[in-house]
Protein backbone atom coordinates (compact mmCIF):
# COMPACT_ATOMS: atom_id res chain seq x y z
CA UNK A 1 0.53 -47.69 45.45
CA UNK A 2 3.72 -46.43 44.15
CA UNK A 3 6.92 -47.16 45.16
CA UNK A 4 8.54 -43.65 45.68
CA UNK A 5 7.64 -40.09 44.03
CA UNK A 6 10.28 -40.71 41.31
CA UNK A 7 8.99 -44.21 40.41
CA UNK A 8 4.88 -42.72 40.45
CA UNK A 9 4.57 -40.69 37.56
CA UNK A 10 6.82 -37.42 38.43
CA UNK A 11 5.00 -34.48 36.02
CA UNK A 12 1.09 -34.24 36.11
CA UNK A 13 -0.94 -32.02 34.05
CA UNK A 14 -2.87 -31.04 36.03
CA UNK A 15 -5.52 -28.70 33.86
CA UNK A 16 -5.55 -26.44 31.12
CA UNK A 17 -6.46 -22.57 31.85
CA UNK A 18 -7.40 -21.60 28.41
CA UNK A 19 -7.74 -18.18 28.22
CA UNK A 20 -8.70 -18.14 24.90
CA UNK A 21 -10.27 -15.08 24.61
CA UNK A 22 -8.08 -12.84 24.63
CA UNK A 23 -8.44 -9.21 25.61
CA UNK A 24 -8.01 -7.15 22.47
CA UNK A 25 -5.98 -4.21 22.68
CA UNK A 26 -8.43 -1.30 23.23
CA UNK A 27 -7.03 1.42 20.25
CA UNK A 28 -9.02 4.90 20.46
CA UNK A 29 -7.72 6.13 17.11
CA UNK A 30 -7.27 5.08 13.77
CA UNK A 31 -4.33 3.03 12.78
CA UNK A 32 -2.95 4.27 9.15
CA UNK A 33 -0.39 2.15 8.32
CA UNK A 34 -1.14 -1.20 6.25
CA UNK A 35 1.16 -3.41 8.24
CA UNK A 36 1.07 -3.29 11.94
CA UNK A 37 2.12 -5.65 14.97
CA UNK A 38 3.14 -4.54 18.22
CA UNK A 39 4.50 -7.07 20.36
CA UNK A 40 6.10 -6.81 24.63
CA UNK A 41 9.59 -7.69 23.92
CA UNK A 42 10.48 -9.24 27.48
CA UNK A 43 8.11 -12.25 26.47
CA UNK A 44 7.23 -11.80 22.87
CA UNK A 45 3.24 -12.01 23.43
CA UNK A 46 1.70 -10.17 20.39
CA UNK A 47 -0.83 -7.35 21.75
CA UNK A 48 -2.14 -6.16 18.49
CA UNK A 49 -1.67 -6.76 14.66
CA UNK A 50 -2.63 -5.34 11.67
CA UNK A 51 -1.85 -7.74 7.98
CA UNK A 52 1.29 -8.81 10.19
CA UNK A 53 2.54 -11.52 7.72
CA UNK A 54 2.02 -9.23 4.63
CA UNK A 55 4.83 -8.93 2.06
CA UNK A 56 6.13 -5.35 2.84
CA UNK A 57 9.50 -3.51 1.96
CA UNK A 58 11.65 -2.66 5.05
CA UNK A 59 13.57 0.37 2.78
CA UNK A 60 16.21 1.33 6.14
CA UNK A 61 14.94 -0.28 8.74
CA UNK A 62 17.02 -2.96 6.95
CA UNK A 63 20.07 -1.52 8.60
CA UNK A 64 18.28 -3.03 12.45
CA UNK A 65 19.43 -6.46 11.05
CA UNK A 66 22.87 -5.03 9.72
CA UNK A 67 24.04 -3.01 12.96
CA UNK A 68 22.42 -6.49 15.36
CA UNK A 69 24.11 -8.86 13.03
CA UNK A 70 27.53 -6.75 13.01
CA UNK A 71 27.89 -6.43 16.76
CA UNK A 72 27.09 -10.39 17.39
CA UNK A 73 29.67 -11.11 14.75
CA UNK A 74 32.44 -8.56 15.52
CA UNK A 75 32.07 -8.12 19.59
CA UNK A 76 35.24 -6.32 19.61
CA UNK A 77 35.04 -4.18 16.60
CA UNK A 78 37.64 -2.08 17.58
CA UNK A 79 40.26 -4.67 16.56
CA UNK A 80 39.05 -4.36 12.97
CA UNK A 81 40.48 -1.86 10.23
CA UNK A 82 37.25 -0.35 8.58
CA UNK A 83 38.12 1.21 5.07
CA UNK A 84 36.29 2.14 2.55
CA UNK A 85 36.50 0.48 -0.90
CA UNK A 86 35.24 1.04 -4.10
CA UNK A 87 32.78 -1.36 -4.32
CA UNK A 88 31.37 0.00 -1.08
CA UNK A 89 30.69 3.59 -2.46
CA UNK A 90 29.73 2.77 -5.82
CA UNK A 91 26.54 4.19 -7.09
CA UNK A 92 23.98 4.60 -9.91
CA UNK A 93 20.95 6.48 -10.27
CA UNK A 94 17.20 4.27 -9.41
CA UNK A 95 16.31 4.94 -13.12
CA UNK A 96 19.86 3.42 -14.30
CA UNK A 97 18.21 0.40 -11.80
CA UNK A 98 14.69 0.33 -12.55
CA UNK A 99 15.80 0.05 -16.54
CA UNK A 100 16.99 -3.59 -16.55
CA UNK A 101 14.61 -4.70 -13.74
CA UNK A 102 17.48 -4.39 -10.73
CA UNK A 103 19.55 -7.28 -13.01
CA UNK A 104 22.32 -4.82 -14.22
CA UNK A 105 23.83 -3.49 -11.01
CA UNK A 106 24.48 -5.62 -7.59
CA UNK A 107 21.80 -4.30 -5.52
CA UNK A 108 24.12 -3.11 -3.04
CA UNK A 109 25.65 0.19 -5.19
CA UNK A 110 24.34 3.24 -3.97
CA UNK A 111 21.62 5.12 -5.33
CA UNK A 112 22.55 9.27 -6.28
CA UNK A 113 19.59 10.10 -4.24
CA UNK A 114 19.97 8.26 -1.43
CA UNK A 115 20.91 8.90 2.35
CA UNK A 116 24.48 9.20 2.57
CA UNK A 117 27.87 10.62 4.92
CA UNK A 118 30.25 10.91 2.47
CA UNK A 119 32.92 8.39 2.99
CA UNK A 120 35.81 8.61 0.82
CA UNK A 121 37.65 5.64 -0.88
CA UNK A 122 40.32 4.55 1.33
CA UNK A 123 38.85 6.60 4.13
CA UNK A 124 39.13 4.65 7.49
CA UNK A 125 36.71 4.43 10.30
CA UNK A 126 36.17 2.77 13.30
CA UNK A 127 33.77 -0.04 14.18
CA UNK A 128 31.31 2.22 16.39
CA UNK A 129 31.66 5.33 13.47
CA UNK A 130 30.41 3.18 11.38
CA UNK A 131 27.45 1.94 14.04
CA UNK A 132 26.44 5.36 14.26
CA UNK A 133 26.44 6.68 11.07
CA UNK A 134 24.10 3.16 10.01
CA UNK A 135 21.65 4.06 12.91
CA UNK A 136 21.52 7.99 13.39
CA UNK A 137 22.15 9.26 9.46
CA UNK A 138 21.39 6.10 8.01
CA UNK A 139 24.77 6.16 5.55
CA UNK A 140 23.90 3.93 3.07
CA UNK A 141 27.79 4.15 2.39
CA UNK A 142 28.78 3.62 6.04
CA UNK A 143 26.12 0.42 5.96
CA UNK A 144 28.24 -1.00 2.63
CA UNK A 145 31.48 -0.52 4.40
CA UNK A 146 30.58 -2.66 7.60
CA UNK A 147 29.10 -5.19 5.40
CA UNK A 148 31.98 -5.80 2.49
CA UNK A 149 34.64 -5.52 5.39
CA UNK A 150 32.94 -8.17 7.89
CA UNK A 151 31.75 -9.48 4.87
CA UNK A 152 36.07 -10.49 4.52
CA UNK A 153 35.53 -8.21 1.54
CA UNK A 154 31.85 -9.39 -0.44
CA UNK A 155 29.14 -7.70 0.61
CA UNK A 156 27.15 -10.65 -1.28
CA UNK A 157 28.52 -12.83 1.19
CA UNK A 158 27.59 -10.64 3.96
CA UNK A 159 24.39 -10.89 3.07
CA UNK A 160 24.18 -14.61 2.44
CA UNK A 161 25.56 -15.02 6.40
CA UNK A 162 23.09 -12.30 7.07
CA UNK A 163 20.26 -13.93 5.54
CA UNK A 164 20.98 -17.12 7.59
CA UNK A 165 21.02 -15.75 10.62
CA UNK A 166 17.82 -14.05 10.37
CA UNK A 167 16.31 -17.74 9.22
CA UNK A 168 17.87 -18.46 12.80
CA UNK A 169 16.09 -15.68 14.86
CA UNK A 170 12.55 -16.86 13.38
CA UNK A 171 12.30 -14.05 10.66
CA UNK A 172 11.32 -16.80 8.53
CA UNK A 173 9.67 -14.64 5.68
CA UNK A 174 12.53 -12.40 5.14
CA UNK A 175 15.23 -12.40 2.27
CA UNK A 176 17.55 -9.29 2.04
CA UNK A 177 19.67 -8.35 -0.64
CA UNK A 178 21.67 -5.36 0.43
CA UNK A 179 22.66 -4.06 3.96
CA UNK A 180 21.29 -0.97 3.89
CA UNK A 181 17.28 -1.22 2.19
CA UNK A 182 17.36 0.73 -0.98
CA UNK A 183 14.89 -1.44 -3.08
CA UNK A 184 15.00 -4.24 -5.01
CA UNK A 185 11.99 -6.69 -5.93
CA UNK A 186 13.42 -9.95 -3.78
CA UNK A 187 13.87 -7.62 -0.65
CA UNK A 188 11.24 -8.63 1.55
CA UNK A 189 10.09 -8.86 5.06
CA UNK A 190 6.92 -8.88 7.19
CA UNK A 191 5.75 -6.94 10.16
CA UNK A 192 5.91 -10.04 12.13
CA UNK A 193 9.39 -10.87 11.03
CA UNK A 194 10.93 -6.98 12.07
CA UNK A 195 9.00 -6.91 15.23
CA UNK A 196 10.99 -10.49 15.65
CA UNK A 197 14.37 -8.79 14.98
CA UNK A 198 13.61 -5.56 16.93
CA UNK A 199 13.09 -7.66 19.69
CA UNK A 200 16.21 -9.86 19.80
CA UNK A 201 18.25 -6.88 18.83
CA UNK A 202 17.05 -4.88 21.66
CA UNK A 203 17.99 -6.76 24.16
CA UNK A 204 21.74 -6.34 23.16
CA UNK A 205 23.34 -3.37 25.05
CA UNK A 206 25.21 -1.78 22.93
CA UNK A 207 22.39 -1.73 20.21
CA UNK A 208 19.82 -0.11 22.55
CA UNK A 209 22.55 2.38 23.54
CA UNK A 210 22.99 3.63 19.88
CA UNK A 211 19.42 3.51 18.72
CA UNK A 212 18.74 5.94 21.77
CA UNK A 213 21.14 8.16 20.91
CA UNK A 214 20.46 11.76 19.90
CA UNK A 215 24.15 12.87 18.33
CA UNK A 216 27.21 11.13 18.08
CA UNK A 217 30.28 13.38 17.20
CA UNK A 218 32.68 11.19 14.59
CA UNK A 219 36.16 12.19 15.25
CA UNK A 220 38.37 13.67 12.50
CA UNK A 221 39.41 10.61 10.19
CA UNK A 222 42.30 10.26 7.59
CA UNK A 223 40.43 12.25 4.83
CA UNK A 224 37.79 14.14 6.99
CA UNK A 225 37.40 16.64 9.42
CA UNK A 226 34.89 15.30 11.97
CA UNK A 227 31.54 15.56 11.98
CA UNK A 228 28.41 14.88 13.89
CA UNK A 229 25.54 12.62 13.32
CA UNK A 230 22.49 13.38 14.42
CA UNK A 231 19.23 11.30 15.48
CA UNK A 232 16.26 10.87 13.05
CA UNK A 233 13.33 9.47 15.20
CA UNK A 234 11.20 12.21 15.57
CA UNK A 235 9.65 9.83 18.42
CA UNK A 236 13.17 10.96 20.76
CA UNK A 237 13.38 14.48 19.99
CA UNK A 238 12.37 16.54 23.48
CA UNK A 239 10.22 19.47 22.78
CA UNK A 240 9.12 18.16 18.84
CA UNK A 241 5.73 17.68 17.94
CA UNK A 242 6.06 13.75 17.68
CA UNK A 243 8.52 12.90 20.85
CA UNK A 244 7.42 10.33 23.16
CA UNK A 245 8.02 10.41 26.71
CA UNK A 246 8.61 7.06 27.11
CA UNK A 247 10.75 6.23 23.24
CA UNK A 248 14.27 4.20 22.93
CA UNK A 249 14.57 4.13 19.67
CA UNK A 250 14.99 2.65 17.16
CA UNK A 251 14.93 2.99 12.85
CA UNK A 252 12.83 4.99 10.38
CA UNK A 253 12.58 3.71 6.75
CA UNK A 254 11.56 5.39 3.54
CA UNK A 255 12.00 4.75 -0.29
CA UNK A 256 8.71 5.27 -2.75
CA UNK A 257 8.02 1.57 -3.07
CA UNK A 258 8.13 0.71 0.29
CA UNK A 259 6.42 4.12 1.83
CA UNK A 260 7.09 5.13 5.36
CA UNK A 261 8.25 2.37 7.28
CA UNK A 262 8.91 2.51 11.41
CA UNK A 263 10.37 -0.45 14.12
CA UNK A 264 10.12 1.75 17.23
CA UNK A 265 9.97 0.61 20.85
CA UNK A 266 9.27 2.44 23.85
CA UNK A 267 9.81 1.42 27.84
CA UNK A 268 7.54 2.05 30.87
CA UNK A 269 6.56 0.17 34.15
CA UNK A 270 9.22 -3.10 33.48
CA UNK A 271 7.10 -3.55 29.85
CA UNK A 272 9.63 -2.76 26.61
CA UNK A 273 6.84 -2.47 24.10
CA UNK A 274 8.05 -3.00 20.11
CA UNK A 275 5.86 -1.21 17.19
CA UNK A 276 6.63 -2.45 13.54
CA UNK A 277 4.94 -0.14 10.96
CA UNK A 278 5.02 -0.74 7.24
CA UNK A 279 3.55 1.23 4.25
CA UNK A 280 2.56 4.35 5.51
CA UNK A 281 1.62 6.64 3.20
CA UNK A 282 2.31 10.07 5.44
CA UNK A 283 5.39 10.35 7.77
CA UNK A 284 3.18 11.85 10.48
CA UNK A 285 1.11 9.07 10.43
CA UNK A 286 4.01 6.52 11.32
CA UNK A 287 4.59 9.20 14.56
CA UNK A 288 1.15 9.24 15.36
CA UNK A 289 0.32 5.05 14.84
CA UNK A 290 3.46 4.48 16.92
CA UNK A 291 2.20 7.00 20.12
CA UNK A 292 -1.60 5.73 19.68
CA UNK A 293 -0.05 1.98 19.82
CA UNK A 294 1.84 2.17 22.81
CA UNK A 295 -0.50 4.73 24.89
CA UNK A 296 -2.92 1.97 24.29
CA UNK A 297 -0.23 -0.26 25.65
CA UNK A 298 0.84 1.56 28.82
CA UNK A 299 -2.76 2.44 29.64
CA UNK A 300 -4.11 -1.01 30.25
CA UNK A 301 -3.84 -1.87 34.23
CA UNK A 302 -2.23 -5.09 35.50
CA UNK A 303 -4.92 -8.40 35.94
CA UNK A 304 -4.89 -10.44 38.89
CA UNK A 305 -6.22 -13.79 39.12
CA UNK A 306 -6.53 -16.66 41.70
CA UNK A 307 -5.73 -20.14 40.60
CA UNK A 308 -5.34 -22.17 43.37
CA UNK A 309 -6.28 -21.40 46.94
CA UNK A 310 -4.04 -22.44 50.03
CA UNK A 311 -4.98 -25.39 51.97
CA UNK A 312 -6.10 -28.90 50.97
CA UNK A 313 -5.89 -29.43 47.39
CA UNK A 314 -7.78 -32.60 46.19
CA UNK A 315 -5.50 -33.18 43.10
CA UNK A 316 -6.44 -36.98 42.68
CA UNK A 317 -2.96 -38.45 43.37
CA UNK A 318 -1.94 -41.18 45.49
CA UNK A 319 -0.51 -38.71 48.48
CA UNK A 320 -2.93 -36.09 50.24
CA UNK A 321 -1.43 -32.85 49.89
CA UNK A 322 -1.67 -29.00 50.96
CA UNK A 323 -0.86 -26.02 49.59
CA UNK A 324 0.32 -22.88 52.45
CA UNK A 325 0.68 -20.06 49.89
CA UNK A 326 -1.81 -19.54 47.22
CA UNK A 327 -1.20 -19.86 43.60
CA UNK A 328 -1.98 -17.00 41.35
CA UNK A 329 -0.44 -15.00 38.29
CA UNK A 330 -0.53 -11.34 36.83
CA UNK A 331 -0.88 -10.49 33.48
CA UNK A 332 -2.02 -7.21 31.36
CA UNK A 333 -5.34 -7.89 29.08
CA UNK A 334 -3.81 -7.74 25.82
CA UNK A 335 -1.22 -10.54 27.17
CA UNK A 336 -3.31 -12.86 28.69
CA UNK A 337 -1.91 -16.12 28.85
CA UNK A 338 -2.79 -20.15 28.17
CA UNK A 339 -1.77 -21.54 31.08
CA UNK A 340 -1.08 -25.23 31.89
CA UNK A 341 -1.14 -26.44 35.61
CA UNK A 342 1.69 -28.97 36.05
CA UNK A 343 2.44 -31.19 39.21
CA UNK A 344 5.66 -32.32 39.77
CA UNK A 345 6.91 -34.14 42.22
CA UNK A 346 10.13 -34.19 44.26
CA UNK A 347 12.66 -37.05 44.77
CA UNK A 348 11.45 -38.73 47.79
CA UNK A 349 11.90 -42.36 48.86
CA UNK A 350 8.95 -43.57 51.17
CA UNK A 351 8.34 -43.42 53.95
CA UNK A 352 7.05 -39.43 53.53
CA UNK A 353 6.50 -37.03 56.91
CA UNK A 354 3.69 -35.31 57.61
CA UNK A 355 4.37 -31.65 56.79
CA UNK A 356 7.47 -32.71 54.32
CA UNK A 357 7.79 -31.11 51.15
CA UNK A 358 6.76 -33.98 48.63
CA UNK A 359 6.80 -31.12 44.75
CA UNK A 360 5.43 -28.55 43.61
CA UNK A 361 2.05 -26.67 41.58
CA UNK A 362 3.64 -24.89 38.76
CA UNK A 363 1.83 -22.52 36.29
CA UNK A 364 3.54 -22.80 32.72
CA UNK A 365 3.01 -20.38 29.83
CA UNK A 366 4.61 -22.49 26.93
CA UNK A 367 8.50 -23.14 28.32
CA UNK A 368 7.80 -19.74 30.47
CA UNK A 369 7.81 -20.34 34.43
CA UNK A 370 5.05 -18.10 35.37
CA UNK A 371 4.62 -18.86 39.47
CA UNK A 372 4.70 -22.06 41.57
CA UNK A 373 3.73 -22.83 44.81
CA UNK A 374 5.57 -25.70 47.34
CA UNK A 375 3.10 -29.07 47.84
CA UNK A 376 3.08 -30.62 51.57
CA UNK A 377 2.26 -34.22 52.70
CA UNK A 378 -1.12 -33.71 54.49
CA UNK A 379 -0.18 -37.06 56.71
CA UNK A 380 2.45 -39.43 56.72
CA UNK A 381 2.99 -42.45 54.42
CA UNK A 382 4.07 -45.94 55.37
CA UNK A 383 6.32 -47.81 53.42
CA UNK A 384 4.01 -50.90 53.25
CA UNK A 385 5.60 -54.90 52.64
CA UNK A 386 4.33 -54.58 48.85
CA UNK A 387 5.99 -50.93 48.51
CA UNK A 388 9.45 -52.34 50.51
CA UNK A 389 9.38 -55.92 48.36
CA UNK A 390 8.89 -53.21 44.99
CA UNK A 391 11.82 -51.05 46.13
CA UNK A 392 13.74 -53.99 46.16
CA UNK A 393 13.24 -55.47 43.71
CA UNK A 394 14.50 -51.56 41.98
CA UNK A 395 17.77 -51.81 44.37
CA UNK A 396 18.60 -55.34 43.08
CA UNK A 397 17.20 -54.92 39.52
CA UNK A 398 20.68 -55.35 37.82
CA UNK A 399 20.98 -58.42 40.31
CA UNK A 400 18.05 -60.01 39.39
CA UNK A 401 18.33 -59.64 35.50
CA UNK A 402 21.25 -61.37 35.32
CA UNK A 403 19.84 -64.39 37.50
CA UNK A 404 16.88 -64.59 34.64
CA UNK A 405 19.02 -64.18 31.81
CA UNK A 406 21.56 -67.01 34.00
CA UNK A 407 18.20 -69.27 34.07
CA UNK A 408 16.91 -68.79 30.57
CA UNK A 409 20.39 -70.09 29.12
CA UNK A 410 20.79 -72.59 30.92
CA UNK A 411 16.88 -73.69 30.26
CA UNK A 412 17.57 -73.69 26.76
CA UNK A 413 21.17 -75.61 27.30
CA UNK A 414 18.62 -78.25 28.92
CA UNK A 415 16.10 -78.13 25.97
CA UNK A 416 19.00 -78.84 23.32
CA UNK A 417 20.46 -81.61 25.74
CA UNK A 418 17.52 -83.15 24.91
């Protein structure tokens, strides 16, 4: 027998609950988009996916990863001069583009045709204009502007810090060129990877304020008279054919190579649920694949299941033990989880109580804590003569050690005496 609960092996597995098959989502229409994966954002568990690691292009959904990336670098925006340079507004036409293969022009410039709010050079803005006019008008101008100022004046390097801290979030199959999504060949993502980023940047304040937002009026600036910004989500607009009860944003995407693209999330009964939608071929669709998702989603009805009753629990250690509360976890179908069931014990010396505390039964999902019950002594244990002469021998270890390393010199001082 052991000496103490520290010196017995401390962390048991104790089984494996693999719930390997999964409950699938249960869908009731059909889902048109090409790319789909729609994931619980408070633990990341994937409910349903459609191609989710196929190439895709992001077109303005892009600007998630600019706004996210802006406030975690510049916290306190408001300290920052924002003003517009030429390099920020300059712009071609796609054909001008799509003539030398995207090689010609950075692919940062502005397109003619594209989304827009009409900055002026050497206009100034603030920090949270700019936010704005990224997320509700998607200003491809206002996107350049963030990016070549925090950028400390390259937008290329912008993107190259950009870039890297996507790597860092786990949007490993991502590479953007530009801030803002207007297309070029080499910017890529996945469903997987903006479902990723929608996640992380939803759980910053400030972002989940903005992407809720239905107008945001941008005071008068020093070439402007002000002007208001107003929400595109269809998924937010009260009394519109596509608004969701339950919606909190967040981006809509669109240029022809990339079709309709949508990240949206939506909030009900503690769940924040994240749709990523790529190449759509009908706007409506995107609306409609985004309510069918999450209905599908909020409709399922909370699991319960018993894993350990209370009472004695024969758990093939050296100490008898009990259990007073019993062990069990909650869970939606689509989320179901593989769960291990870990022992662990405390830091207790013998001799143990009856009654005393001696660990804890813990359910682990991964590194996630999922519910753990206390473990009691079932009857007391003596500290027998072997277990007393062991902890000893553990008090006076440093003691000892130096006695045998004492002996074994001078046994070899003898040997060469010889």
């Amino acid at each position: 027998m052991a000496q103490n609960l520290v010196g017995m092996q401390s962390l048991y597995i104790l089984f494996l609950l693999l719930f390997s098959s999964l409950s699938a989502l249960v869908v009731d229409s059909r889902i048109h988009s090409e790319s789909v994966v729609l994931i619980n954002a408070k633990n990341g568990r994937v409910l349903w996916q459609k191609n989710p690691e196929m190439e895709s292009f992001p077109a303005s959904t892009t600007k998630i990863a600019t706004v996210f990336y802006a406030l975690m670098q510049c916290p306190n925006g408001q300290n920052v001069r924002f003003i517009a340079q030429k390099e920020a507004l300059a712009s071609v036409s796609p054909f001008e583009k799509r003539c030398d293969n995207y090689a010609k022009y950075p692919s940062y410039y502005n397109e003619s045709d594209g989304a827009h709010v009409g900055i002026r050079l050497g206009e100034e803005m603030s920090f949270e204009d700019l936010l704005y006019a990224t997320m509700l008008s998607s200003g491809n101008d206002a996107t350049n502007v963030l990016a070549q100022t925090l950028g400390s004046g390259s937008i290329d390097r912008f993107m190259g810090d950009l870039n890297g801290f996507l790597r860092r979030l786990g949007c490993t199959k991502t590479n953007f060129c530009n801030p803002h999504g207007l297309h070029h060949p080499d910017h890529v993502t996945t469903a997987k990877d903006m479902a990723r980023l929608a996640q992380c940047a939803m759980m910053h304040p400030q972002f989940r304020k903005i992407v809720k937002t239905m107008r945001y009026e941008r005071p008068q600036t020093n070439k402007q008279q002000k002007a208001t910004y107003v929400q595109s989500n269809s998924l937010l607009q009260p009394g519109g054919r596509h608004y969701y009860p339950y919606a909190v944003g967040i981006k809509t995407g669109y240029h022809s190579k990339a079709l309709y693209t949508l990240i949206a999330a939506a909030e009900k009964d503690d769940r924040l649920i994240i749709c990523a939608l790529m190449r759509c071929k009908d706007r409506s669709n995107t609306w409609e694949d985004a309510k069918a998702l999450f209905d599908a989603a909020f409709n399922e009805s909370l699991v319960q299941k018993l894993i350990l009753q209370p009472g004695d629990q024969n758990l093939s250690t050296p100490i008898p033990a009990y259990t007073i509360e019993p062990l069990a976890i909650s869970y939606y179908p689509s989320e179901e989880p593989e769960v291990r069931c870990l022992l662990v014990w405390d830091d207790h010396p013998l001799p143990i109580e009856s009654d005393q505390r001696v660990g804890e039964v813990r359910l682990m999902a991964g590194d996630e804590l999922l519910a753990a019950t206390p473990l009691y002594a079932k009857a007391s244990v003596d500290a027998a003569w072997d277990v007393r002469f062991i902890q000893h021998l553990n008090q006076h270890r440093l003691i000892y050690s130096l006695a045998v390393i004492f002996l074994a010199l001078a046994a070899i001082g003898l040997v060469r005496a010889r």
